[in-house]
Protein backbone atom coordinates (compact mmCIF):
# COMPACT_ATOMS: atom_id res chain seq x y z
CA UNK A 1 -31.52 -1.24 35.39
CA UNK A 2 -33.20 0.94 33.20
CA UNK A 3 -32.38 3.78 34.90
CA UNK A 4 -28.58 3.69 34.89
CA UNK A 5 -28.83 2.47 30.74
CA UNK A 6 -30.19 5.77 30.52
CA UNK A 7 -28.25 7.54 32.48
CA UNK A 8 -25.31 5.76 30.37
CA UNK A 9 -27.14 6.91 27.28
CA UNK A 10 -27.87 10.61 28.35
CA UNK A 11 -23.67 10.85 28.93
CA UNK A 12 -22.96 9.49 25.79
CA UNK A 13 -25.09 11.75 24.32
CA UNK A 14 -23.33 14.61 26.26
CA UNK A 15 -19.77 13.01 25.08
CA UNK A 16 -20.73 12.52 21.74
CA UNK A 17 -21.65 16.75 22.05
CA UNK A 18 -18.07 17.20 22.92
CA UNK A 19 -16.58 14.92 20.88
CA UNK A 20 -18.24 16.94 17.65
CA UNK A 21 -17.39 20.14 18.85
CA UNK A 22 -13.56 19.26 19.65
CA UNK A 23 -13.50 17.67 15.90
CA UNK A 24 -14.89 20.82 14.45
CA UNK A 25 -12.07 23.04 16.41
CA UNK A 26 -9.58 20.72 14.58
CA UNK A 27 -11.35 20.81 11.19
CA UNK A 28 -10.97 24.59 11.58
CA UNK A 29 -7.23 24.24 12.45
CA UNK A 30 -6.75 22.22 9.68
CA UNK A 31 -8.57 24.67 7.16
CA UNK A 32 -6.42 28.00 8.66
CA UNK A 33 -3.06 25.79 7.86
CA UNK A 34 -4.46 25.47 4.35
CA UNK A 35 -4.95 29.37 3.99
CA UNK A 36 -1.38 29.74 5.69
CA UNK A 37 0.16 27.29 3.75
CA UNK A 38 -1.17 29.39 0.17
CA UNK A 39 -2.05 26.68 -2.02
CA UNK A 40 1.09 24.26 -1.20
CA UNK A 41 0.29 20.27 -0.65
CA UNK A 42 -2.47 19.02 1.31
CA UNK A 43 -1.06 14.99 1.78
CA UNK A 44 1.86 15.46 4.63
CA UNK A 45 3.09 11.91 4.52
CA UNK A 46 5.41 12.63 7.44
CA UNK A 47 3.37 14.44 9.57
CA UNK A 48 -0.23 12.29 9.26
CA UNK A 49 2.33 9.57 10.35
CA UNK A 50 4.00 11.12 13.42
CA UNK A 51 -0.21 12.05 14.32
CA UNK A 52 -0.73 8.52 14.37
CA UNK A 53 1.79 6.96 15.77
CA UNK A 54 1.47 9.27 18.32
CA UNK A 55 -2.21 8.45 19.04
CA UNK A 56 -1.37 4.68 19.13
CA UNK A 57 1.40 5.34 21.70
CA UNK A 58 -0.78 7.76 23.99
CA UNK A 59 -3.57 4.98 23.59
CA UNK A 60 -5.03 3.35 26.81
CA UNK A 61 -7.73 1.99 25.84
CA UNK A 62 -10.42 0.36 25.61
CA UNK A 63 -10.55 0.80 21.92
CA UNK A 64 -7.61 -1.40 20.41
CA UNK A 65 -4.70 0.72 18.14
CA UNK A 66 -5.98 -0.08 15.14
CA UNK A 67 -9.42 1.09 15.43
CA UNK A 68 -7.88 4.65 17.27
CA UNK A 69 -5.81 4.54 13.98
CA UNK A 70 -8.97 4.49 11.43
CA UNK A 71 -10.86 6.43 13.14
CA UNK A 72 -8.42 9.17 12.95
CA UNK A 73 -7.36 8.53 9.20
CA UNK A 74 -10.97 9.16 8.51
CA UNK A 75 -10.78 12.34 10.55
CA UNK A 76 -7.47 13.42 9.03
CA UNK A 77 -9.61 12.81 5.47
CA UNK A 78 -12.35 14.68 6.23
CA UNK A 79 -9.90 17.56 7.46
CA UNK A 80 -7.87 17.52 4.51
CA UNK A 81 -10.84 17.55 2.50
CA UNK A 82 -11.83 21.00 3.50
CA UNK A 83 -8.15 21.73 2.08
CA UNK A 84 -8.92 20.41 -1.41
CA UNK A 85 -10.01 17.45 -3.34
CA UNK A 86 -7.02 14.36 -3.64
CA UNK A 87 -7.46 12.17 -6.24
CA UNK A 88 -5.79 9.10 -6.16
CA UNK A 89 -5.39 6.40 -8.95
CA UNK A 90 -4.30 2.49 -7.87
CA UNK A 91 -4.80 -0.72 -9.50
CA UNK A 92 -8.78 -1.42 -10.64
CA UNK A 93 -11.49 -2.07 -11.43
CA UNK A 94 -13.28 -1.74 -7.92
CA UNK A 95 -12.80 -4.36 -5.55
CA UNK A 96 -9.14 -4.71 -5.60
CA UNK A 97 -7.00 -4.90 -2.76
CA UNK A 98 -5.32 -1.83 -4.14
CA UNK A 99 -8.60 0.24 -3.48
CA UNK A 100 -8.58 -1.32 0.09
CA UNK A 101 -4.67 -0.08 0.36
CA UNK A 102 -6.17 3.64 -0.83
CA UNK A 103 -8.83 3.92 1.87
CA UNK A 104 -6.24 2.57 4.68
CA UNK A 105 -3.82 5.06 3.93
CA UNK A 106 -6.07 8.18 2.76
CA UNK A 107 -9.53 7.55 3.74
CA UNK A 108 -12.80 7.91 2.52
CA UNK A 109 -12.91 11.52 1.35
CA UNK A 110 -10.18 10.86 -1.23
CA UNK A 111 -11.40 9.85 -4.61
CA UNK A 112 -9.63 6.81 -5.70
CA UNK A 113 -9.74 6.10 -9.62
CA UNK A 114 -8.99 3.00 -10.73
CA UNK A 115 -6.79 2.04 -13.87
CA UNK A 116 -6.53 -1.06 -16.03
CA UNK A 117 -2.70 -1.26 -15.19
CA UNK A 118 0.03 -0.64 -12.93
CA UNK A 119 1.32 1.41 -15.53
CA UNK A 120 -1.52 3.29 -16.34
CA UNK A 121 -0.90 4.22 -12.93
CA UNK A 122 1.77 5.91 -12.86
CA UNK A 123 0.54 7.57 -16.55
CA UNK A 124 -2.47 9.30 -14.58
CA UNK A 125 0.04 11.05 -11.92
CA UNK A 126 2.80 11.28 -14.17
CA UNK A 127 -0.10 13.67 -16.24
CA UNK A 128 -1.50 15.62 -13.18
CA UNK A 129 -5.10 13.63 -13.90
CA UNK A 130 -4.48 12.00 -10.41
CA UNK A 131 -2.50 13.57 -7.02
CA UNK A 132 -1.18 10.32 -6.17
CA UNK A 133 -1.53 6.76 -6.61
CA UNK A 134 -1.15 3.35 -4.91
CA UNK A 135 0.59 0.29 -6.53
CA UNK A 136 1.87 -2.75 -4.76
CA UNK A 137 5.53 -3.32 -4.54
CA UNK A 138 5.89 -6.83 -2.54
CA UNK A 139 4.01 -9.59 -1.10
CA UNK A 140 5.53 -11.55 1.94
CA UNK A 141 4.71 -14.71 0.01
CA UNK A 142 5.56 -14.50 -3.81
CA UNK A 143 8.29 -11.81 -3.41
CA UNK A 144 8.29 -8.11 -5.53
CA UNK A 145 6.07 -6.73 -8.29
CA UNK A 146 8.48 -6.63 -11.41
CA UNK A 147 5.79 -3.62 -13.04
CA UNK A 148 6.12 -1.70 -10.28
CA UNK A 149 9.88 -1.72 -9.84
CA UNK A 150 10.61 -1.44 -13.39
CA UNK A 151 8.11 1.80 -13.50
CA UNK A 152 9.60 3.08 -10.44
CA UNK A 153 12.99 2.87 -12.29
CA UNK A 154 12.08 4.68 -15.12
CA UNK A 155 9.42 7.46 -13.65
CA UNK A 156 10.20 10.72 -12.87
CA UNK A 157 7.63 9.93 -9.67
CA UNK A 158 8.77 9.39 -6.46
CA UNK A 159 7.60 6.89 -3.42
CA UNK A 160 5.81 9.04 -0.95
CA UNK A 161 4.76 6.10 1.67
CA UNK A 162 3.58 2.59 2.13
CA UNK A 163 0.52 0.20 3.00
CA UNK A 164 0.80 -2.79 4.51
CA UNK A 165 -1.94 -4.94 4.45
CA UNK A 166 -3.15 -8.15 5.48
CA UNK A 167 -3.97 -10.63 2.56
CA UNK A 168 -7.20 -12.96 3.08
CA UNK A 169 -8.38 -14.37 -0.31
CA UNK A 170 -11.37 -15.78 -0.84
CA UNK A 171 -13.26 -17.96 -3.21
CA UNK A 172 -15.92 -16.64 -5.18
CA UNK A 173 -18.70 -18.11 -7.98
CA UNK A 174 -21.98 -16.54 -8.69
CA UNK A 175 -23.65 -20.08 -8.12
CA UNK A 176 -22.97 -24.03 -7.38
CA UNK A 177 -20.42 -25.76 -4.85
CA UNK A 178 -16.57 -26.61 -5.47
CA UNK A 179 -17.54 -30.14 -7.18
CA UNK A 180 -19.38 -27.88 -10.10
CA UNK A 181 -15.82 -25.52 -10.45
CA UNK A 182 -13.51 -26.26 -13.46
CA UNK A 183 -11.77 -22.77 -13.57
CA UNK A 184 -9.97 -20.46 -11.27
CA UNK A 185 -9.77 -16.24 -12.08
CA UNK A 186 -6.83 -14.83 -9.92
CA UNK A 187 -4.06 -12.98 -10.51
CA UNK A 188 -1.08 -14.63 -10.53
CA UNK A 189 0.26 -13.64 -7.63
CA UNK A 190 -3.19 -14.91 -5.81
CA UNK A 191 -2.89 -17.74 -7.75
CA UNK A 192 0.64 -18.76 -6.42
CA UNK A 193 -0.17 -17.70 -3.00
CA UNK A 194 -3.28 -20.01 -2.60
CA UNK A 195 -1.28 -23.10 -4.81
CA UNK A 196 -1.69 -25.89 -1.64
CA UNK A 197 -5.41 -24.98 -1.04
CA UNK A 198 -6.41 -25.27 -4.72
CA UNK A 199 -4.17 -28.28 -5.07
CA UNK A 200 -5.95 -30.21 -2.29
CA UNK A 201 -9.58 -28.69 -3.10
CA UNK A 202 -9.81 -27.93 -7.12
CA UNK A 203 -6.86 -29.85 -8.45
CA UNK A 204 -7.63 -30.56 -12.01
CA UNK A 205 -9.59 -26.58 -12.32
CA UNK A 206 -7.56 -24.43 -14.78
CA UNK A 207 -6.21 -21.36 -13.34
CA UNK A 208 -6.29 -18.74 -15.11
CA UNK A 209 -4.47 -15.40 -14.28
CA UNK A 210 -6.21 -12.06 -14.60
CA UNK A 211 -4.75 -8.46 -14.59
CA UNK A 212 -6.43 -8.31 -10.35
CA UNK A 213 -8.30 -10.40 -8.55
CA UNK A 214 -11.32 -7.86 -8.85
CA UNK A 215 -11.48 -8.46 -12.78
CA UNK A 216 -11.41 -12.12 -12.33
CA UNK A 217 -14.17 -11.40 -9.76
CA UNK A 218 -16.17 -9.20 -12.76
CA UNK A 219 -15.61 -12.40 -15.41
CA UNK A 220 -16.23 -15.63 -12.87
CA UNK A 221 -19.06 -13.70 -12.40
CA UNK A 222 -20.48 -14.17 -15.75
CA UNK A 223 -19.41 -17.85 -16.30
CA UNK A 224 -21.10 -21.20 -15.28
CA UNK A 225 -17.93 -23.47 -13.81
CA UNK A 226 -16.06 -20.66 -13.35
CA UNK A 227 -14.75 -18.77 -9.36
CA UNK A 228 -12.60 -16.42 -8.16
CA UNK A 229 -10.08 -15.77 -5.88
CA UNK A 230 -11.04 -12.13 -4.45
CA UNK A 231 -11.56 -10.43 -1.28
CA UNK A 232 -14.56 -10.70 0.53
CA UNK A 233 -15.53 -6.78 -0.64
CA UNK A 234 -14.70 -8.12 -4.46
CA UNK A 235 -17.23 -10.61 -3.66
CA UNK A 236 -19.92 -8.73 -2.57
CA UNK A 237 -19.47 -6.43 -5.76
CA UNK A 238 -19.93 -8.77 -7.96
CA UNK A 239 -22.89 -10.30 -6.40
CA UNK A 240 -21.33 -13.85 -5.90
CA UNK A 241 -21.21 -16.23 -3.38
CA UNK A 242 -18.62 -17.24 -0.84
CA UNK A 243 -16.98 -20.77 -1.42
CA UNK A 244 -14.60 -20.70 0.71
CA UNK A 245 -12.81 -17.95 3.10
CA UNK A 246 -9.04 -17.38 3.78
CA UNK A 247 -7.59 -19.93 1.58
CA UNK A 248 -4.37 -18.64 1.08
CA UNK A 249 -1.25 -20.74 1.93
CA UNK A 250 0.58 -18.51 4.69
CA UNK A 251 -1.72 -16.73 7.73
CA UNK A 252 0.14 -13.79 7.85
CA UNK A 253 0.07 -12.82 3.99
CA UNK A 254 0.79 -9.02 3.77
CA UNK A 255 1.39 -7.28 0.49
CA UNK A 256 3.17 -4.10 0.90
CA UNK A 257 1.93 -1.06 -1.43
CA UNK A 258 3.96 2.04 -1.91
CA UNK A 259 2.51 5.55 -2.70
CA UNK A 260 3.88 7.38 -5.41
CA UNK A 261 3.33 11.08 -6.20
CA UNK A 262 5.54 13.78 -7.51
CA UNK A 263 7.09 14.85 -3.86
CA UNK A 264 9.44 15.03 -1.66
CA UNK A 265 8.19 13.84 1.88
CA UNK A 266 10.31 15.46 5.01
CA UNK A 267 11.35 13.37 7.60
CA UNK A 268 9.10 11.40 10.06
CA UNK A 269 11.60 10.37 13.13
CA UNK A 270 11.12 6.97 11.73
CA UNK A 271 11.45 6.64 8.08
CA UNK A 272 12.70 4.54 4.75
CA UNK A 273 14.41 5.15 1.82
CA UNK A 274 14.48 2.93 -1.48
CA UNK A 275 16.62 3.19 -4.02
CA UNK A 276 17.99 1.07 -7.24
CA UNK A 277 21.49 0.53 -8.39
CA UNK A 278 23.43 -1.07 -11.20
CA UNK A 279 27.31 -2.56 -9.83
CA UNK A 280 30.24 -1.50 -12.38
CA UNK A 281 31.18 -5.37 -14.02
CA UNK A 282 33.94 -6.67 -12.48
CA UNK A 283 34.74 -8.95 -9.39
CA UNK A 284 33.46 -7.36 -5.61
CA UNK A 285 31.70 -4.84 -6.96
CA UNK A 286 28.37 -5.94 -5.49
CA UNK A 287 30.45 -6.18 -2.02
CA UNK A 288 32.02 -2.42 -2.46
CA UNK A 289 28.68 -0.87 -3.18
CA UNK A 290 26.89 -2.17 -0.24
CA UNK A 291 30.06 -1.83 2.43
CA UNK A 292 29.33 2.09 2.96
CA UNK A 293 25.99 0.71 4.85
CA UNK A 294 27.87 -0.82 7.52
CA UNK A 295 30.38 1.44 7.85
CA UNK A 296 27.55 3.91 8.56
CA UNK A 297 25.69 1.77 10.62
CA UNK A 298 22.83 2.10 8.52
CA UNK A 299 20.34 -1.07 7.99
CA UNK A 300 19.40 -2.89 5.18
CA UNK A 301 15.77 -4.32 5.38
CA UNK A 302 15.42 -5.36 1.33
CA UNK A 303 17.52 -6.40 -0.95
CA UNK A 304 16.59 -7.69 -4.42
CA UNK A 305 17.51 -7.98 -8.16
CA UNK A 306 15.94 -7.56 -11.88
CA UNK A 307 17.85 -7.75 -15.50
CA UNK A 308 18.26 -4.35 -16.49
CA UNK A 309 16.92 -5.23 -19.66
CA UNK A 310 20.17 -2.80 -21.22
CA UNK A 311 22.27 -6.50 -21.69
CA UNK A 312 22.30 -9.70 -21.25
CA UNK A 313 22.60 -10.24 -17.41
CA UNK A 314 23.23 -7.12 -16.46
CA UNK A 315 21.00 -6.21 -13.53
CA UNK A 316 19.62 -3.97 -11.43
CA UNK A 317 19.37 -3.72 -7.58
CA UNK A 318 16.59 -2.82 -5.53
CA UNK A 319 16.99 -1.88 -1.91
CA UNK A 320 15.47 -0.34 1.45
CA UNK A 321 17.16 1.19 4.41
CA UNK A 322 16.44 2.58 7.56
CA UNK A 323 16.46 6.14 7.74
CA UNK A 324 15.33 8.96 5.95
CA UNK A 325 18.02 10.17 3.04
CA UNK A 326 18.56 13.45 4.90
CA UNK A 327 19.79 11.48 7.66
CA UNK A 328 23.43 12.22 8.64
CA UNK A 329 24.19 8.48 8.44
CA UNK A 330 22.16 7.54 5.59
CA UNK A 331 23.59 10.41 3.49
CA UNK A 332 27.27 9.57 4.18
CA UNK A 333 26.56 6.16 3.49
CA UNK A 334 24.86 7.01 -0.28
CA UNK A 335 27.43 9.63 -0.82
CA UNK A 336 30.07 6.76 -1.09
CA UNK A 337 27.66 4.33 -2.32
CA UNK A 338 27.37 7.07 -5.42
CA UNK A 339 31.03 7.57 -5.95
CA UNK A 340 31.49 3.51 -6.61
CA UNK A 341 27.97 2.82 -8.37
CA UNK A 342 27.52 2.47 -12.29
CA UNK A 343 23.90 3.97 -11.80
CA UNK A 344 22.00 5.14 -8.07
CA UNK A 345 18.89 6.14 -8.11
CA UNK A 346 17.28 7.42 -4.63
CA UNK A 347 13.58 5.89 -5.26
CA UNK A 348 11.92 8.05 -2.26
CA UNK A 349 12.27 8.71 1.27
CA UNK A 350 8.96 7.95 3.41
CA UNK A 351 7.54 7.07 6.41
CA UNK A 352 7.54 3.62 7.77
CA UNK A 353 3.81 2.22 7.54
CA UNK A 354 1.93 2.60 10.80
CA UNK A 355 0.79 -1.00 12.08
């Protein structure tokens, strides 16, 4: 038995060779398209997704798609690395799901900087101090982020791609059990998300909402009676320990992130576009604006409203279709949609997240 282990061991060590030297011939590759390209962008939304997808589809095994996925992200990172340095700002302080969204989607050679706001966010890319940044936009449980889609509104920026990630909060305190808890640090989205478990488990504990789940991670951490609802990596940070593990309300909690950056991405094959819309005042208007769609045969996914804050309720529409914006169909259908709307705003175009 010994033998054929390292016989086993003596081909992976002759695989692992080849392996190195095939990644270096594609680092190189990589670094020539840089000097082609003279300077232009480094992050190709479109095409890192059409590499991946690919990869997942030519898959057979045994590793499952998601680990061929981050394995090649990190190879993609490295790659672009040699290219230049991407800085990319999301939602802090460390330990945020946001900073888990960044390394999904850009890997760990990109710097990620964290801010104290979703709108400090977009400040650092709107001012060239970051490349790009990552804000959530929706959770499958409590619905959109308000900050982001009234930034997104306003911003000159432009969505560039999206994260989806799973949600799996946790419950944190830097000492005792549940019977010794009499406060809860979440944000408030956590906080609504996990509302049966701490209604069963810490009913009379205050809940207290906090700008991230991180930061009430950093200030649990510092107070007797006091947890926090955090990831596990949050957690770990902070040097607390683990109450309790996936306590939030629905198993499949995903909260969707969007890149923004001041780009226009090409298309994919398999895209989206947002966009936001105010309907002229008067009766059918809402129906008139969103006809076009059909009549295209293009595909609303999301569809979803916020006061405009211009009058009192007057709103604002916030949508996703299928289909990149240079699409034949999906152009015909927003040149009409632009002809009948008070206000139309094309929020990005961008691949569909992979997996």
């Amino acid at each position: 038995m010994d033998d054929q282990i390292n016989r086993f061991r003596e081909r992976i060590d002759e695989i692992d060779a080849q392996v190195l030297q095939l990644i270096s011939e594609r680092a190189n590759c990589a670094h020539r398209i840089g000097e082609l390209k003279g300077g232009a962008v480094v992050y190709r939304p479109e095409r890192e997704a059409q590499v991946l997808r690919r990869l997942r589809e030519i898959n057979t095994g045994p590793l499952p798609g998601d680990s061929v996925q981050h394995l090649f992200t990190e190879i993609i990172s490295a790659c672009r690395a040699l290219e230049r340095d991407m800085r990319v700002a999301y939602l802090g302080p460390r330990g945020t799901y946001s900073e888990e969204a960044v390394a999904k989607q850009f890997g760990a050679h990109a710097e990620g900087e964290p801010c104290a706001s979703i709108a400090e966010v977009f400040q650092r890319v709107e001012a060239e101090g970051a490349g790009y940044g990552v804000v959530p936009i929706e959770n499958s449980t409590e619905g959109g982020i308000g900050l982001t889609l009234d930034r997104l509104l306003a911003s000159p920026l432009r969505i560039c791609g999206e994260i989806l990630l799973p949600i799996h909060h946790c419950l944190h305190a830097k000492s005792g059990g549940l019977d010794e808890i009499v406060r809860v640090y979440a944000h408030a989205q956590s906080l609504g998300q996990c509302n049966t478990w701490l209604a069963r488990h810490l009913p009379t504990a205050e809940r207290i909402p906090c700008s991230s789940n991180a930061e009430a991670a950093r200030r649990a951490a510092g107070e007797a009676g006091a947890a926090a609802i955090a990831s596990r990596a949050a957690g770990e940070l902070y040097e607390m320990q683990l109450l309790a593990a996936n306590i939030e309300d629905q198993a499949g909690n995903t909260t969707r992130f969007v890149v923004i950056g001041d780009q226009d991405v090409a298309p994919s094959g398999r895209d989206k576009t947002s966009l936001a819309m105010a309907a002229p005042n008067r009766p059918g208007a809402l129906h008139e604006l969103l006809a076009p769609l059909a009549a295209h045969g293009v595909s609303m996914t999301r569809f979803e409203s916020r006061p405009s804050g211009t009058g009192l309720w007057e709103y604002v529409f916030y949508f996703d279709v299928e289909g990149h914006r240079q699409d034949p169909a999906v152009a015909g259908a927003l040149a009409e949609v632009q002809s009948r709307a008070a206000f139309l705003k094309i929020l990005g175009s961008y691949p569909v997240a992979v997996a």
